[in-house]
PDB file of N, CA and C in Angstrom:
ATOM      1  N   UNK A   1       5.116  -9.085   0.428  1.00  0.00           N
ATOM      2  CA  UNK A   1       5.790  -8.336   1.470  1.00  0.00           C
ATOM      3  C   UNK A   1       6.098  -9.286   2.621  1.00  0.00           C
ATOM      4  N   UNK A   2       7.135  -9.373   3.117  1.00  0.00           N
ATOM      5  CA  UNK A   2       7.878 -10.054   4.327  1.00  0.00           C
ATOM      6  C   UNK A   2       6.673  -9.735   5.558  1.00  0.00           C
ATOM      7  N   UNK A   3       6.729 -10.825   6.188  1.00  0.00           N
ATOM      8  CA  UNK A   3       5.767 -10.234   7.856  1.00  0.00           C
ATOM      9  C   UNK A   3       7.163  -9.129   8.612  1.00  0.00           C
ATOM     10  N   UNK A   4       7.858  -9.240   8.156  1.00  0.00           N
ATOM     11  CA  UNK A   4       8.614  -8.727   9.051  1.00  0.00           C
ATOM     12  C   UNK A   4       8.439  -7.162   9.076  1.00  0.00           C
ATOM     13  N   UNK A   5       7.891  -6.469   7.997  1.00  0.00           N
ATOM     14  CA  UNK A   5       7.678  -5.249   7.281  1.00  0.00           C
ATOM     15  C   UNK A   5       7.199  -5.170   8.577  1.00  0.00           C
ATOM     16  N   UNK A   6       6.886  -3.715   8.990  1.00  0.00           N
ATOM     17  CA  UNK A   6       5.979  -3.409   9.739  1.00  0.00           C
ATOM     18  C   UNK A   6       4.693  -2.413   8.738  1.00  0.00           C
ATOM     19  N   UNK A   7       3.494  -2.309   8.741  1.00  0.00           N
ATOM     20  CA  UNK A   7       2.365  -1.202   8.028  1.00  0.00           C
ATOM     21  C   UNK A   7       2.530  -0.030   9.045  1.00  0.00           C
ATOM     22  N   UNK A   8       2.433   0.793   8.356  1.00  0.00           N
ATOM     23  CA  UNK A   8       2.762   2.141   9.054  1.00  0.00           C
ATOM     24  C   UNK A   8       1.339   2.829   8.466  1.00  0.00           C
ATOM     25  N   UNK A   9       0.623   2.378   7.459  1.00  0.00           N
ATOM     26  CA  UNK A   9      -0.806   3.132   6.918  1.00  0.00           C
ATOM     27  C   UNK A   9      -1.357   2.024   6.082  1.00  0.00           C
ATOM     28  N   UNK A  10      -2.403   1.790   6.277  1.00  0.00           N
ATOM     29  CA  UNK A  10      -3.004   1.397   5.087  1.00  0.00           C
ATOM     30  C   UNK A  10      -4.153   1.913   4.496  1.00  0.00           C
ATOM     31  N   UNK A  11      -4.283   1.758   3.282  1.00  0.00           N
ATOM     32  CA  UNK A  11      -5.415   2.613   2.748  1.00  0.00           C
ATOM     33  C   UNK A  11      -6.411   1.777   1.812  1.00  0.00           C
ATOM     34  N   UNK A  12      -7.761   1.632   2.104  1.00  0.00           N
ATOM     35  CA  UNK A  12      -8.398   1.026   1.248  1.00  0.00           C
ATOM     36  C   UNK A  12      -9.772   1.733   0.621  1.00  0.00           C
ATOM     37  N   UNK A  13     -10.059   1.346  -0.348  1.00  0.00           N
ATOM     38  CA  UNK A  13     -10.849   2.003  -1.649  1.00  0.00           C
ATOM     39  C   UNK A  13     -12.510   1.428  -0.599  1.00  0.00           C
ATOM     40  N   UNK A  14     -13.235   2.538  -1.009  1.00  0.00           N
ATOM     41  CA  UNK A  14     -14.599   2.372  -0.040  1.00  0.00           C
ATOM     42  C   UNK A  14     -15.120   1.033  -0.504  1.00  0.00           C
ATOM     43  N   UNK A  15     -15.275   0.347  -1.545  1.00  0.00           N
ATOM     44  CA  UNK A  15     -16.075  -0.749  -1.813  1.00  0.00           C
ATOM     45  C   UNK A  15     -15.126  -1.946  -0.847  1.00  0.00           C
ATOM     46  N   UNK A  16     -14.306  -1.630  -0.420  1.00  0.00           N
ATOM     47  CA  UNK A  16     -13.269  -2.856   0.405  1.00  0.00           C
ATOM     48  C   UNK A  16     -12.681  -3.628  -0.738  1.00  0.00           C
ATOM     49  N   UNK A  17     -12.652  -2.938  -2.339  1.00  0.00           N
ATOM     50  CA  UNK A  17     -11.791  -4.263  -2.809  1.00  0.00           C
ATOM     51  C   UNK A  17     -10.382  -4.097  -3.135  1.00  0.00           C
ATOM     52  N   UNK A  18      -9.901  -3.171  -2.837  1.00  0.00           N
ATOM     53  CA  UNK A  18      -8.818  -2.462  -3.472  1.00  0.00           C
ATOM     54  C   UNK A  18      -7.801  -2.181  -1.865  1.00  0.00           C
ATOM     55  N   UNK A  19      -6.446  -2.393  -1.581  1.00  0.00           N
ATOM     56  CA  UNK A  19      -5.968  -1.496  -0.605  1.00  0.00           C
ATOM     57  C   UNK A  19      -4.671  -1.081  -1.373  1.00  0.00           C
ATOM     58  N   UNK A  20      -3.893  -0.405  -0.536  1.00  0.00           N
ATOM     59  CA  UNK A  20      -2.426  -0.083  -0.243  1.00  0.00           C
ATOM     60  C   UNK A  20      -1.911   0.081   0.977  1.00  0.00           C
ATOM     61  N   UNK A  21      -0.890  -1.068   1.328  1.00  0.00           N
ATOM     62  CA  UNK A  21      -0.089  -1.239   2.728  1.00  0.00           C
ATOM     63  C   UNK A  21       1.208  -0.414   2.191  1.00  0.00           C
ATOM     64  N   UNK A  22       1.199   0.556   3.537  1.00  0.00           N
ATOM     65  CA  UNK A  22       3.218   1.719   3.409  1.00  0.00           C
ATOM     66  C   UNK A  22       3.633   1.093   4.520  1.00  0.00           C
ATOM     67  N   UNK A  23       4.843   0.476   4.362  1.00  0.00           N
ATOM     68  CA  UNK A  23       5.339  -0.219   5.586  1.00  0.00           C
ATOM     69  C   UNK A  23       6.917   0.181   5.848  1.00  0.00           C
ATOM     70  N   UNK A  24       7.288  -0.127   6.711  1.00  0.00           N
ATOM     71  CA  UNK A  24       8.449   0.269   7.154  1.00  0.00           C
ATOM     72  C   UNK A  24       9.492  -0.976   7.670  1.00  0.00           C
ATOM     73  N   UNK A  25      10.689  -1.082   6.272  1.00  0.00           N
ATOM     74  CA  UNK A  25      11.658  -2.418   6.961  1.00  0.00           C
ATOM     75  C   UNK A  25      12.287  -2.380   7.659  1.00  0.00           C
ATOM     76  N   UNK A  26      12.971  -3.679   8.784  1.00  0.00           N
ATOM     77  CA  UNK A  26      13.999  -3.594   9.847  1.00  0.00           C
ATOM     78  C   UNK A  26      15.096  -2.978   9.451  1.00  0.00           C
ATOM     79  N   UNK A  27      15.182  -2.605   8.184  1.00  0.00           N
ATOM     80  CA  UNK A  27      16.709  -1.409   8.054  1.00  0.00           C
ATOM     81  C   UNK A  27      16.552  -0.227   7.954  1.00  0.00           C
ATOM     82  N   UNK A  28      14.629  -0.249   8.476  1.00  0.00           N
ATOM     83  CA  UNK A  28      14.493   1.412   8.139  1.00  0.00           C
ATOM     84  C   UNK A  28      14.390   1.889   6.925  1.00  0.00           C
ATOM     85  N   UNK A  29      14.134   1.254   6.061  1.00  0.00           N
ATOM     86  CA  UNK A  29      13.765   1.826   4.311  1.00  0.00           C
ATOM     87  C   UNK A  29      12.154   1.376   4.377  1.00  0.00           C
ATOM     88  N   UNK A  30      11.585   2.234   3.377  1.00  0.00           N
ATOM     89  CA  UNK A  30       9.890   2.087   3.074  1.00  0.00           C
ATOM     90  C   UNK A  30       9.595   1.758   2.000  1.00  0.00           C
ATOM     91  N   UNK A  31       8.449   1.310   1.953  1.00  0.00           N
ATOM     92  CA  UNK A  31       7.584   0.459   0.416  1.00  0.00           C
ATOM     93  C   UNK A  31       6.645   0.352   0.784  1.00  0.00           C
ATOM     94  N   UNK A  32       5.845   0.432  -0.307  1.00  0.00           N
ATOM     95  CA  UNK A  32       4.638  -0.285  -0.667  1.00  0.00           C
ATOM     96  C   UNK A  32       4.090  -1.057  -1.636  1.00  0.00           C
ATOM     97  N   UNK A  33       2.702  -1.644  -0.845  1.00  0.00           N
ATOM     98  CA  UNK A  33       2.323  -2.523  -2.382  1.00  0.00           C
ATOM     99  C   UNK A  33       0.871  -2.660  -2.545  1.00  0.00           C
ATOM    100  N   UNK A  34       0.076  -2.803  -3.303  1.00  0.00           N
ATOM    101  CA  UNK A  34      -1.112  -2.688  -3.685  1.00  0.00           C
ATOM    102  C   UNK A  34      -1.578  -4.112  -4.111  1.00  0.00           C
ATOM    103  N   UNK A  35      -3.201  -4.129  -3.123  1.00  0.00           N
ATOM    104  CA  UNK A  35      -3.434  -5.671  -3.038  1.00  0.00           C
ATOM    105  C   UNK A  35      -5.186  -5.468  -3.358  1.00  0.00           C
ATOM    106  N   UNK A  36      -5.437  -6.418  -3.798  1.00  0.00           N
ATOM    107  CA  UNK A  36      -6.855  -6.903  -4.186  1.00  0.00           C
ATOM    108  C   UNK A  36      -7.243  -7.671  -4.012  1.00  0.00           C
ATOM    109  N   UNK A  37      -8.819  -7.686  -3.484  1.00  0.00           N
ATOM    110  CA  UNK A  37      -9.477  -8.983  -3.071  1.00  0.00           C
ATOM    111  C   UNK A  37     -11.155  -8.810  -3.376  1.00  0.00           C
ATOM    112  N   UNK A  38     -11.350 -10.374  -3.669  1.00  0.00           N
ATOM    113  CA  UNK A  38     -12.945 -10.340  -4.677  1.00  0.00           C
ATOM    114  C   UNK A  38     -13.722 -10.945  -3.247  1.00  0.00           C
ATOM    115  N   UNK A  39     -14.988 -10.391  -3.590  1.00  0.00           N
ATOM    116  CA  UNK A  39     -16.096 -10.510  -2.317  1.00  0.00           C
ATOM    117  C   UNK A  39     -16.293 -11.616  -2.349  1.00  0.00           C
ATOM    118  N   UNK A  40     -16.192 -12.574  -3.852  1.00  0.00           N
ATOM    119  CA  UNK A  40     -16.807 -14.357  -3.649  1.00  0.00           C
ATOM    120  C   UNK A  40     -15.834 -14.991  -3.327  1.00  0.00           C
ATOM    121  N   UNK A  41     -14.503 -14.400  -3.312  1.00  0.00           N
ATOM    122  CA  UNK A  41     -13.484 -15.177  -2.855  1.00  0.00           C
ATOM    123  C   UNK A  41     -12.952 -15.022  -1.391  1.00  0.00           C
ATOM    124  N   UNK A  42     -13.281 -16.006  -0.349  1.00  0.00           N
ATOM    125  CA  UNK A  42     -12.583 -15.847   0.636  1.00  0.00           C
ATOM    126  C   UNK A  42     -11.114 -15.847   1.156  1.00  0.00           C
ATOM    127  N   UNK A  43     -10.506 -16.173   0.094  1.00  0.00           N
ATOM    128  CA  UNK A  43      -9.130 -16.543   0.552  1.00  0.00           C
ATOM    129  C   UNK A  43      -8.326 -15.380   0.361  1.00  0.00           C
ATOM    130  N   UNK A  44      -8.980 -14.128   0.724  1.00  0.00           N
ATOM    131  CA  UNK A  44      -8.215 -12.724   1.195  1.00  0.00           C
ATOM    132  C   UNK A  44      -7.703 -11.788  -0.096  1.00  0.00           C
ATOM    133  N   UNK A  45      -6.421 -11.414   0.226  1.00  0.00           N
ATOM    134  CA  UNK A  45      -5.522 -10.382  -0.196  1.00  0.00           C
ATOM    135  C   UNK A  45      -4.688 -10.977  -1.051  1.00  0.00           C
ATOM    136  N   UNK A  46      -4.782 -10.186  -2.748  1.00  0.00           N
ATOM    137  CA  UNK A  46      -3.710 -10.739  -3.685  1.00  0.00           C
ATOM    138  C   UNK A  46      -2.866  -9.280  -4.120  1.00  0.00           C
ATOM    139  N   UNK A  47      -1.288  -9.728  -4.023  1.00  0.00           N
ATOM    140  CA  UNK A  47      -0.904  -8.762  -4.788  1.00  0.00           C
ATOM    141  C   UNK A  47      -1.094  -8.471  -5.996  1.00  0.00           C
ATOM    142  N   UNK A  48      -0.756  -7.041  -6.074  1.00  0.00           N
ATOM    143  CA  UNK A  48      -1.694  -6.909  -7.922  1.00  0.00           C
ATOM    144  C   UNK A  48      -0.451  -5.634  -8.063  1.00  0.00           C
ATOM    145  N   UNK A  49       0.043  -5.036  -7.539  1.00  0.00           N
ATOM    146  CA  UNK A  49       0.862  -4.187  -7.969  1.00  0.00           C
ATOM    147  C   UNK A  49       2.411  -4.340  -7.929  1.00  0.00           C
ATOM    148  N   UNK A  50       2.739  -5.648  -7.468  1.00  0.00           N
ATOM    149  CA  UNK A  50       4.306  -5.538  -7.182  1.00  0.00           C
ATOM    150  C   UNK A  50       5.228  -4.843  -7.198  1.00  0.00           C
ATOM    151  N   UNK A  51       4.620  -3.846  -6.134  1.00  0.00           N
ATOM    152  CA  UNK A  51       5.918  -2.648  -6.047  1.00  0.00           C
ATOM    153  C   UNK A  51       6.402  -2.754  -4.334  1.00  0.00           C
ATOM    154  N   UNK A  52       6.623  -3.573  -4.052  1.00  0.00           N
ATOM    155  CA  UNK A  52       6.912  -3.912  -2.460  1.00  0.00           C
ATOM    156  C   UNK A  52       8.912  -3.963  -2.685  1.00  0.00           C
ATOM    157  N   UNK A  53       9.341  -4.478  -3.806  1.00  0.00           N
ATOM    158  CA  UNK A  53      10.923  -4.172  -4.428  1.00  0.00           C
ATOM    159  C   UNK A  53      11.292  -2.554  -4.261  1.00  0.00           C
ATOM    160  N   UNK A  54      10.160  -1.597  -4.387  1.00  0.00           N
ATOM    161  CA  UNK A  54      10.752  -0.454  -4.598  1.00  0.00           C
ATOM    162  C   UNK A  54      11.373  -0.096  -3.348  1.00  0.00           C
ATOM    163  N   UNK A  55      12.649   0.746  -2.805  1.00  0.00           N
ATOM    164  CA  UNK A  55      13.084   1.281  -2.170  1.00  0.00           C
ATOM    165  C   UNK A  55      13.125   2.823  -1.483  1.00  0.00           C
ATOM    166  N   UNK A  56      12.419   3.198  -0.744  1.00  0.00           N
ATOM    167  CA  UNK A  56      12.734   4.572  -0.357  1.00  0.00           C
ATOM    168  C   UNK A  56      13.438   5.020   0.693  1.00  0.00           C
ATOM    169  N   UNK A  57      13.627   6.425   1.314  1.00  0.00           N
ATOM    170  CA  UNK A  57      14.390   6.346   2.808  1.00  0.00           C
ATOM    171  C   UNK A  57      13.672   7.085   3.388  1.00  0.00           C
ATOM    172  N   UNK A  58      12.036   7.754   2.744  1.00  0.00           N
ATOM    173  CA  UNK A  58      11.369   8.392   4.090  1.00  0.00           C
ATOM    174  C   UNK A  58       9.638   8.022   3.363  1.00  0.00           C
ATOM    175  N   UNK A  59       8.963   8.463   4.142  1.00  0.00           N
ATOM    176  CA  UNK A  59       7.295   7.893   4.134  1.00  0.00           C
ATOM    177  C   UNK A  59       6.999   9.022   3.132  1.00  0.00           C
ATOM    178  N   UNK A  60       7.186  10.446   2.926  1.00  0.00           N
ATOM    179  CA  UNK A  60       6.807  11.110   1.971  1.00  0.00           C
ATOM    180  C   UNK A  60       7.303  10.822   0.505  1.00  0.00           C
ATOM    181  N   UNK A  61       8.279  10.699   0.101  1.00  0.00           N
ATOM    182  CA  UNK A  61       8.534  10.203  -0.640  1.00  0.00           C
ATOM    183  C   UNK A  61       7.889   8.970  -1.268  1.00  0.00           C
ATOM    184  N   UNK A  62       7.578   8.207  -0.485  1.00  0.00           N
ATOM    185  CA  UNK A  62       6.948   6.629  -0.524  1.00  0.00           C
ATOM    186  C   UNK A  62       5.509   7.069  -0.782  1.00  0.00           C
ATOM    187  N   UNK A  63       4.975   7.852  -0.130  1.00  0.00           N
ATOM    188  CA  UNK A  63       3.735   7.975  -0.877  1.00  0.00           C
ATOM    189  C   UNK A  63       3.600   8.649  -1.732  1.00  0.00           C
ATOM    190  N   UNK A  64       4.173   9.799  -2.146  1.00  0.00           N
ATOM    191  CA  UNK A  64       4.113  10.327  -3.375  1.00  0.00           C
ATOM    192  C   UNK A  64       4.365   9.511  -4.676  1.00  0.00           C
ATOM    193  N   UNK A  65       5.375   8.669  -4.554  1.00  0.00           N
ATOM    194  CA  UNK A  65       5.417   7.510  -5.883  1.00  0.00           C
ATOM    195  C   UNK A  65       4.244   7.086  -5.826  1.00  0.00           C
ATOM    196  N   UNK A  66       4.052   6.290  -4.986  1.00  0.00           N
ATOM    197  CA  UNK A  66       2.730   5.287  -4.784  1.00  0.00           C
ATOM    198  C   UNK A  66       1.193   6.316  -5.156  1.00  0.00           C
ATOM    199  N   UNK A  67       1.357   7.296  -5.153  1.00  0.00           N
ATOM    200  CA  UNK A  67      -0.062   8.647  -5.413  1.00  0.00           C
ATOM    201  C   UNK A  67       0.255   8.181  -7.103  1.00  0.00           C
ATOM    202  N   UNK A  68       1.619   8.561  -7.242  1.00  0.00           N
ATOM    203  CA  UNK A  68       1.868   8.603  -9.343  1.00  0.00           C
ATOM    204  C   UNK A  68       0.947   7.087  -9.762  1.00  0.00           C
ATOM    205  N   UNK A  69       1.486   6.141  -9.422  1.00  0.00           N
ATOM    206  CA  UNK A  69       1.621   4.319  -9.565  1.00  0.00           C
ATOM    207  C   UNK A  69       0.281   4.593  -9.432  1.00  0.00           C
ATOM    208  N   UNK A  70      -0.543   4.525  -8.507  1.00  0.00           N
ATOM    209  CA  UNK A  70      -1.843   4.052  -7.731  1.00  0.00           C
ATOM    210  C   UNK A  70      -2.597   5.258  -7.992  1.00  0.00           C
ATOM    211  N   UNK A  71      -3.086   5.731  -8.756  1.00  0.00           N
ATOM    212  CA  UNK A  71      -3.898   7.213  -8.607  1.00  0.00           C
ATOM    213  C   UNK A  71      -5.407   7.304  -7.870  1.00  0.00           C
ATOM    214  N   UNK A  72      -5.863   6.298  -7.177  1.00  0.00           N
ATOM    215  CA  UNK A  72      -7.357   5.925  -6.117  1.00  0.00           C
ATOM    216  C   UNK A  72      -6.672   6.676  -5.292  1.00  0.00           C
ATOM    217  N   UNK A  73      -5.679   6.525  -5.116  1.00  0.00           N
ATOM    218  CA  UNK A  73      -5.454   6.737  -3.659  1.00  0.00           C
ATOM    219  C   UNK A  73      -4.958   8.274  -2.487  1.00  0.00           C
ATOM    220  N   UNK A  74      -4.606   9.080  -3.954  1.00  0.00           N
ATOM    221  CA  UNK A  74      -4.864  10.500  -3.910  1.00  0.00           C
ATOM    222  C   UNK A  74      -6.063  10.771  -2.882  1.00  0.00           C
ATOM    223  N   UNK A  75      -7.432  10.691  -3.411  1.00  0.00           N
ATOM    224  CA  UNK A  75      -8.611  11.057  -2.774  1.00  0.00           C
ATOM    225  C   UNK A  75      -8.488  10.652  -1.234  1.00  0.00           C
ATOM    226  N   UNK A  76      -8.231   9.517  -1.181  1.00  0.00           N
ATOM    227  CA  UNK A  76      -8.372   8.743  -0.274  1.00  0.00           C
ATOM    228  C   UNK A  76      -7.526   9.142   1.059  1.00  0.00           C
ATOM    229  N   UNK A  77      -5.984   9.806   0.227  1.00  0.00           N
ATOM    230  CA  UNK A  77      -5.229  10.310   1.710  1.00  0.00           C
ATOM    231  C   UNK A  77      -5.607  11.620   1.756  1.00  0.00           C
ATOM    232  N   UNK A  78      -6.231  12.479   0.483  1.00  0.00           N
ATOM    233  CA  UNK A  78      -6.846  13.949   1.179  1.00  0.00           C
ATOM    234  C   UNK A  78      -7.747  14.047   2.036  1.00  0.00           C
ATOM    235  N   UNK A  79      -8.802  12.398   1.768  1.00  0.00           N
ATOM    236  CA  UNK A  79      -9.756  12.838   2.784  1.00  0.00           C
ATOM    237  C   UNK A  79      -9.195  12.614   3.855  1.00  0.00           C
ATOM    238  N   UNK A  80      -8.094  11.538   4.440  1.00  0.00           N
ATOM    239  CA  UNK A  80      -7.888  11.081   6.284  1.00  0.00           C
ATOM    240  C   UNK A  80      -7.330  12.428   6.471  1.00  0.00           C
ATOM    241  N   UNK A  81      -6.743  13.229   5.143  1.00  0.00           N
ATOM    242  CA  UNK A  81      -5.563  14.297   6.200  1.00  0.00           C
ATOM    243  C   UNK A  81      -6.702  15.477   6.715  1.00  0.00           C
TER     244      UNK A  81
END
């Protein structure tokens, strides 16, 4: 994902190894992408889902794909809502 994206949510799996960044591009279209990172490894955040290509034009939409794609993450936005 570009720095330029802005994150509008992110969501990560309780053990901290798992997230999903929903971000929002300078043309105003949304994506996300799903990243992983191992506790012995310090060198952060790897993409693992390459869906940051996909295109949407509103945040509901964008997460509902990403709920189908990513199914952790269901639980995870019933509990913040």
């Amino acid at each position: 994902m570009a720095h330029i994206n802005k994150v509008w949510k992110s969501i990560e799996t309780s053990d901290g190894s798992h997230c999903v960044d929903f971000f929002e591009r300078p043309e105003q279209t949304f994506g996300f992408e799903e990243y992983r990172r191992d506790a012995e490894d310090l060198s952060g955040w790897f993409v693992i889902g390459n869906f940051s290509s996909r295109i949407f034009i509103n945040k509901i939409d964008t997460i509902e794909v990403a709920s189908i794609l990513i199914p952790w993450i269901v639980a995870r936005i019933k509990r913040d809502r």
